[in-house]
N, C-alpha and C. Protein backbone atom coordinates (compact mmCIF):
# COMPACT_ATOMS: atom_id res chain seq x y z
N UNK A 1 34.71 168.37 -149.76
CA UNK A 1 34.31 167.36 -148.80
C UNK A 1 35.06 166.05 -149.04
N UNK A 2 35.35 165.45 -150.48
CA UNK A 2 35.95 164.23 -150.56
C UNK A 2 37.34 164.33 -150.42
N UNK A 3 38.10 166.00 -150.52
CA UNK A 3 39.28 165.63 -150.18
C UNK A 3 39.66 165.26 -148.42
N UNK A 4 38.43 165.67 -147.64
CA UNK A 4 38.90 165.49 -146.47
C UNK A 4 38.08 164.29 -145.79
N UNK A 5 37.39 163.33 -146.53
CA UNK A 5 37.06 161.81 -146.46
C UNK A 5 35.67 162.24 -146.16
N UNK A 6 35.51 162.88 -146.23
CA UNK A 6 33.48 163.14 -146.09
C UNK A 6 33.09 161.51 -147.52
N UNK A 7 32.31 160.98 -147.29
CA UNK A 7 31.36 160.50 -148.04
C UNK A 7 30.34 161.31 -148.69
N UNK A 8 29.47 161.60 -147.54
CA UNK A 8 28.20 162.59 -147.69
C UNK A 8 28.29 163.60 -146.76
N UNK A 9 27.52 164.54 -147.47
CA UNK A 9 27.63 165.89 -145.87
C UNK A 9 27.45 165.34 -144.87
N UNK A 10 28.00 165.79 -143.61
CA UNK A 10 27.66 165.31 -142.18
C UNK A 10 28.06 163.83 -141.42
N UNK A 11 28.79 163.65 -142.62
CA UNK A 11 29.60 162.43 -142.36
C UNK A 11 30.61 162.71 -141.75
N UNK A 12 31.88 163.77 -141.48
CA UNK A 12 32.37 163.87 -140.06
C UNK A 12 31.78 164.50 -139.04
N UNK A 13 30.22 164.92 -139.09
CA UNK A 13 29.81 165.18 -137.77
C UNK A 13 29.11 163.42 -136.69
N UNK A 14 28.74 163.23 -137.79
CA UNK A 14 28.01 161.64 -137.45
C UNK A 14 29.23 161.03 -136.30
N UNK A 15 30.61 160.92 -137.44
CA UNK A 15 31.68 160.14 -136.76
C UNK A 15 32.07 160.80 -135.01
N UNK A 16 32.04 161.88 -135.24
CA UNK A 16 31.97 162.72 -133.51
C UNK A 16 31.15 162.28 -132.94
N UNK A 17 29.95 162.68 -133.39
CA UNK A 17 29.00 162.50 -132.47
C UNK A 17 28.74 161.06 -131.91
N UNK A 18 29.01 160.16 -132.63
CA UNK A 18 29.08 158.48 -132.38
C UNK A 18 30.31 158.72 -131.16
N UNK A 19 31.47 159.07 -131.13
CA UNK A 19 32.47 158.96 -130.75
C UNK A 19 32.15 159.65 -129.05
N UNK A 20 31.12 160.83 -129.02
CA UNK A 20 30.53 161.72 -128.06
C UNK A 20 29.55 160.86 -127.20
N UNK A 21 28.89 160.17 -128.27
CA UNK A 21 27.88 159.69 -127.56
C UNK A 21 28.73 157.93 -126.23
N UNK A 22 29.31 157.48 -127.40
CA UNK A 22 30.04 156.23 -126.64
C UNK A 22 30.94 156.70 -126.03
N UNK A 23 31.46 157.85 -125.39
CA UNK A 23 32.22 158.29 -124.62
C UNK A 23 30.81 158.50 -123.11
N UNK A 24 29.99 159.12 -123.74
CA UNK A 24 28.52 159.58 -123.05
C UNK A 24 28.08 158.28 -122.02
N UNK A 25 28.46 156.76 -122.22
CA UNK A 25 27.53 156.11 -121.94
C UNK A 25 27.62 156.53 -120.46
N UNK A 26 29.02 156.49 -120.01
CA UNK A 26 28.70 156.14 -118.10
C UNK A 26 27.58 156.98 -118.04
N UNK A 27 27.87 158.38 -118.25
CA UNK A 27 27.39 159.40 -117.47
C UNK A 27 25.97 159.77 -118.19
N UNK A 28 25.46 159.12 -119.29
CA UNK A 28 24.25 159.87 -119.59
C UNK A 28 23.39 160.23 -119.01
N UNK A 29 22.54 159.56 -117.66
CA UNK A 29 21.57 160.59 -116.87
C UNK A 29 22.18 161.79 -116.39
N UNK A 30 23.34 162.41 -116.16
CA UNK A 30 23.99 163.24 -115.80
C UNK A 30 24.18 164.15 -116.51
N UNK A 31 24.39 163.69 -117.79
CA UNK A 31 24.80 164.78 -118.97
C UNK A 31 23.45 165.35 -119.78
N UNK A 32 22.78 163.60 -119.86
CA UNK A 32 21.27 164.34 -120.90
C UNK A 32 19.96 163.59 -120.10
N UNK A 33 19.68 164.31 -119.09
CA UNK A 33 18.44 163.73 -118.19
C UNK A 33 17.08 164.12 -119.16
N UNK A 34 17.14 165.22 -119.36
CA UNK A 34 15.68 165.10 -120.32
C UNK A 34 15.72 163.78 -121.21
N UNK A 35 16.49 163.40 -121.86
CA UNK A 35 16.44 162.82 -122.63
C UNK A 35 16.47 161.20 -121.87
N UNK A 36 16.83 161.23 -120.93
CA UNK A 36 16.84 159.99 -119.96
C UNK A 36 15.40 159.79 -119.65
N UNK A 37 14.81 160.54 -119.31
CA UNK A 37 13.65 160.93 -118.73
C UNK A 37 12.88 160.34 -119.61
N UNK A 38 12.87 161.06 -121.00
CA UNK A 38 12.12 160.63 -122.04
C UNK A 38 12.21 158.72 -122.71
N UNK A 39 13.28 158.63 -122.62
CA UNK A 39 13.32 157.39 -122.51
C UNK A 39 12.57 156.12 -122.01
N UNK A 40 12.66 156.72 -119.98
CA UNK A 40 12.32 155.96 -119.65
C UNK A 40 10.85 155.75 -119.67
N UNK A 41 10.05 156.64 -119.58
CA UNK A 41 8.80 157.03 -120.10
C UNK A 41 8.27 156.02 -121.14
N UNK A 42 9.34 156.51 -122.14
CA UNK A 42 8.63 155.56 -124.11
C UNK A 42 9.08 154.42 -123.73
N UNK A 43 10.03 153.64 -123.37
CA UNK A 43 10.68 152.71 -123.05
C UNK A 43 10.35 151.50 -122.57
N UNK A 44 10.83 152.68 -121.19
CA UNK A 44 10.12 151.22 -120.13
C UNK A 44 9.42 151.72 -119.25
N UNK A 45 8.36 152.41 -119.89
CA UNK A 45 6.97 152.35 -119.71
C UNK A 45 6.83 152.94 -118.29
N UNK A 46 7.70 153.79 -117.45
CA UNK A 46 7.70 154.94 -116.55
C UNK A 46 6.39 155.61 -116.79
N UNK A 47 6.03 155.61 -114.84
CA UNK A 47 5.08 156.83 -115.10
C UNK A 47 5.59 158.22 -115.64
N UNK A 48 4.74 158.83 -116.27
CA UNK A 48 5.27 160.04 -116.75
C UNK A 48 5.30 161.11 -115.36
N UNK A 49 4.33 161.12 -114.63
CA UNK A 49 4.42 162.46 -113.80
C UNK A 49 5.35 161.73 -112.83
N UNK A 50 5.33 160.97 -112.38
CA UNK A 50 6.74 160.38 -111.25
C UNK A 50 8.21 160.67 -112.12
N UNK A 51 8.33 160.04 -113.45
CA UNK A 51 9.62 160.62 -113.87
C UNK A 51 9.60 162.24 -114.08
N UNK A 52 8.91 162.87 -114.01
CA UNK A 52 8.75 164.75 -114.60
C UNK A 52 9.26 164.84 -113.01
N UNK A 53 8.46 164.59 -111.90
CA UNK A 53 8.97 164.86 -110.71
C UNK A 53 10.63 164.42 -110.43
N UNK A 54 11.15 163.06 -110.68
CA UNK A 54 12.42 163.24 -110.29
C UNK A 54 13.47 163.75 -111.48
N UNK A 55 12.92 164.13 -113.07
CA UNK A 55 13.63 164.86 -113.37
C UNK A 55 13.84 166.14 -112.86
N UNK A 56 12.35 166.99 -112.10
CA UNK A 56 12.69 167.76 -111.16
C UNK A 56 13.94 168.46 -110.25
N UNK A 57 13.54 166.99 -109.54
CA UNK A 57 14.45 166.60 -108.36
C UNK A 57 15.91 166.90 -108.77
N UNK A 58 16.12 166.39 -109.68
CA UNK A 58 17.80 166.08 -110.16
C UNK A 58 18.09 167.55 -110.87
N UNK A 59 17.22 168.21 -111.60
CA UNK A 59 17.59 169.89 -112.23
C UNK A 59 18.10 170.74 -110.65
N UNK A 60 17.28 170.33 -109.85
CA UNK A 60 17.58 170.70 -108.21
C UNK A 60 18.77 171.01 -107.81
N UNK A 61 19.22 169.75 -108.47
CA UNK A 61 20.45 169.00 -107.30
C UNK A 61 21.09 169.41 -108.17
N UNK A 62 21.15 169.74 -109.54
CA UNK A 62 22.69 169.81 -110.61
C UNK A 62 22.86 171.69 -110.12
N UNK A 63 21.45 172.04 -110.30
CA UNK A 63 21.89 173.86 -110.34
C UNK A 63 21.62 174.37 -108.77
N UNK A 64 21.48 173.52 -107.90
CA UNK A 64 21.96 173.98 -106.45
C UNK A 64 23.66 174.14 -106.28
N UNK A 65 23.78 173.71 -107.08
CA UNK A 65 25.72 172.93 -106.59
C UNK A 65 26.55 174.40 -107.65
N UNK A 66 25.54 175.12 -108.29
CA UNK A 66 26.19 176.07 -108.99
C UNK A 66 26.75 177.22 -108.27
């Protein structure tokens, strides 16, 4: 691991995934809506069954287009 700059295990997955995620910003309701969903919910304080419904809505619209 230290010859290939690891610090600690999972220290070049961290660096991807940082790199994945700030690549992620435009598109994150697009890419990770559950997790949007969940957000907005804990967050900023979204109704839960109105956001469950338009996460709905949007699973709809991504796997209609399949």
């Amino acid at each position: 691991m230290h010859k290939e700059g690891e610090i600690a295990e999972g220290y070049q997955a961290l660096k991807i995934g940082f790199k994945w995620v700030n690549d992620l910003r435009d598109n994150f309701i697009d890419e990770l809506p559950l997790l949007n969903s969940l957000y907005n919910i804990v967050f900023n304080h979204c109704n839960p069954v109105e956001e469950l419904k338009e996460f709905v809505q949007r699973m709809k619209k991504k796997f209609k287009s399949f």
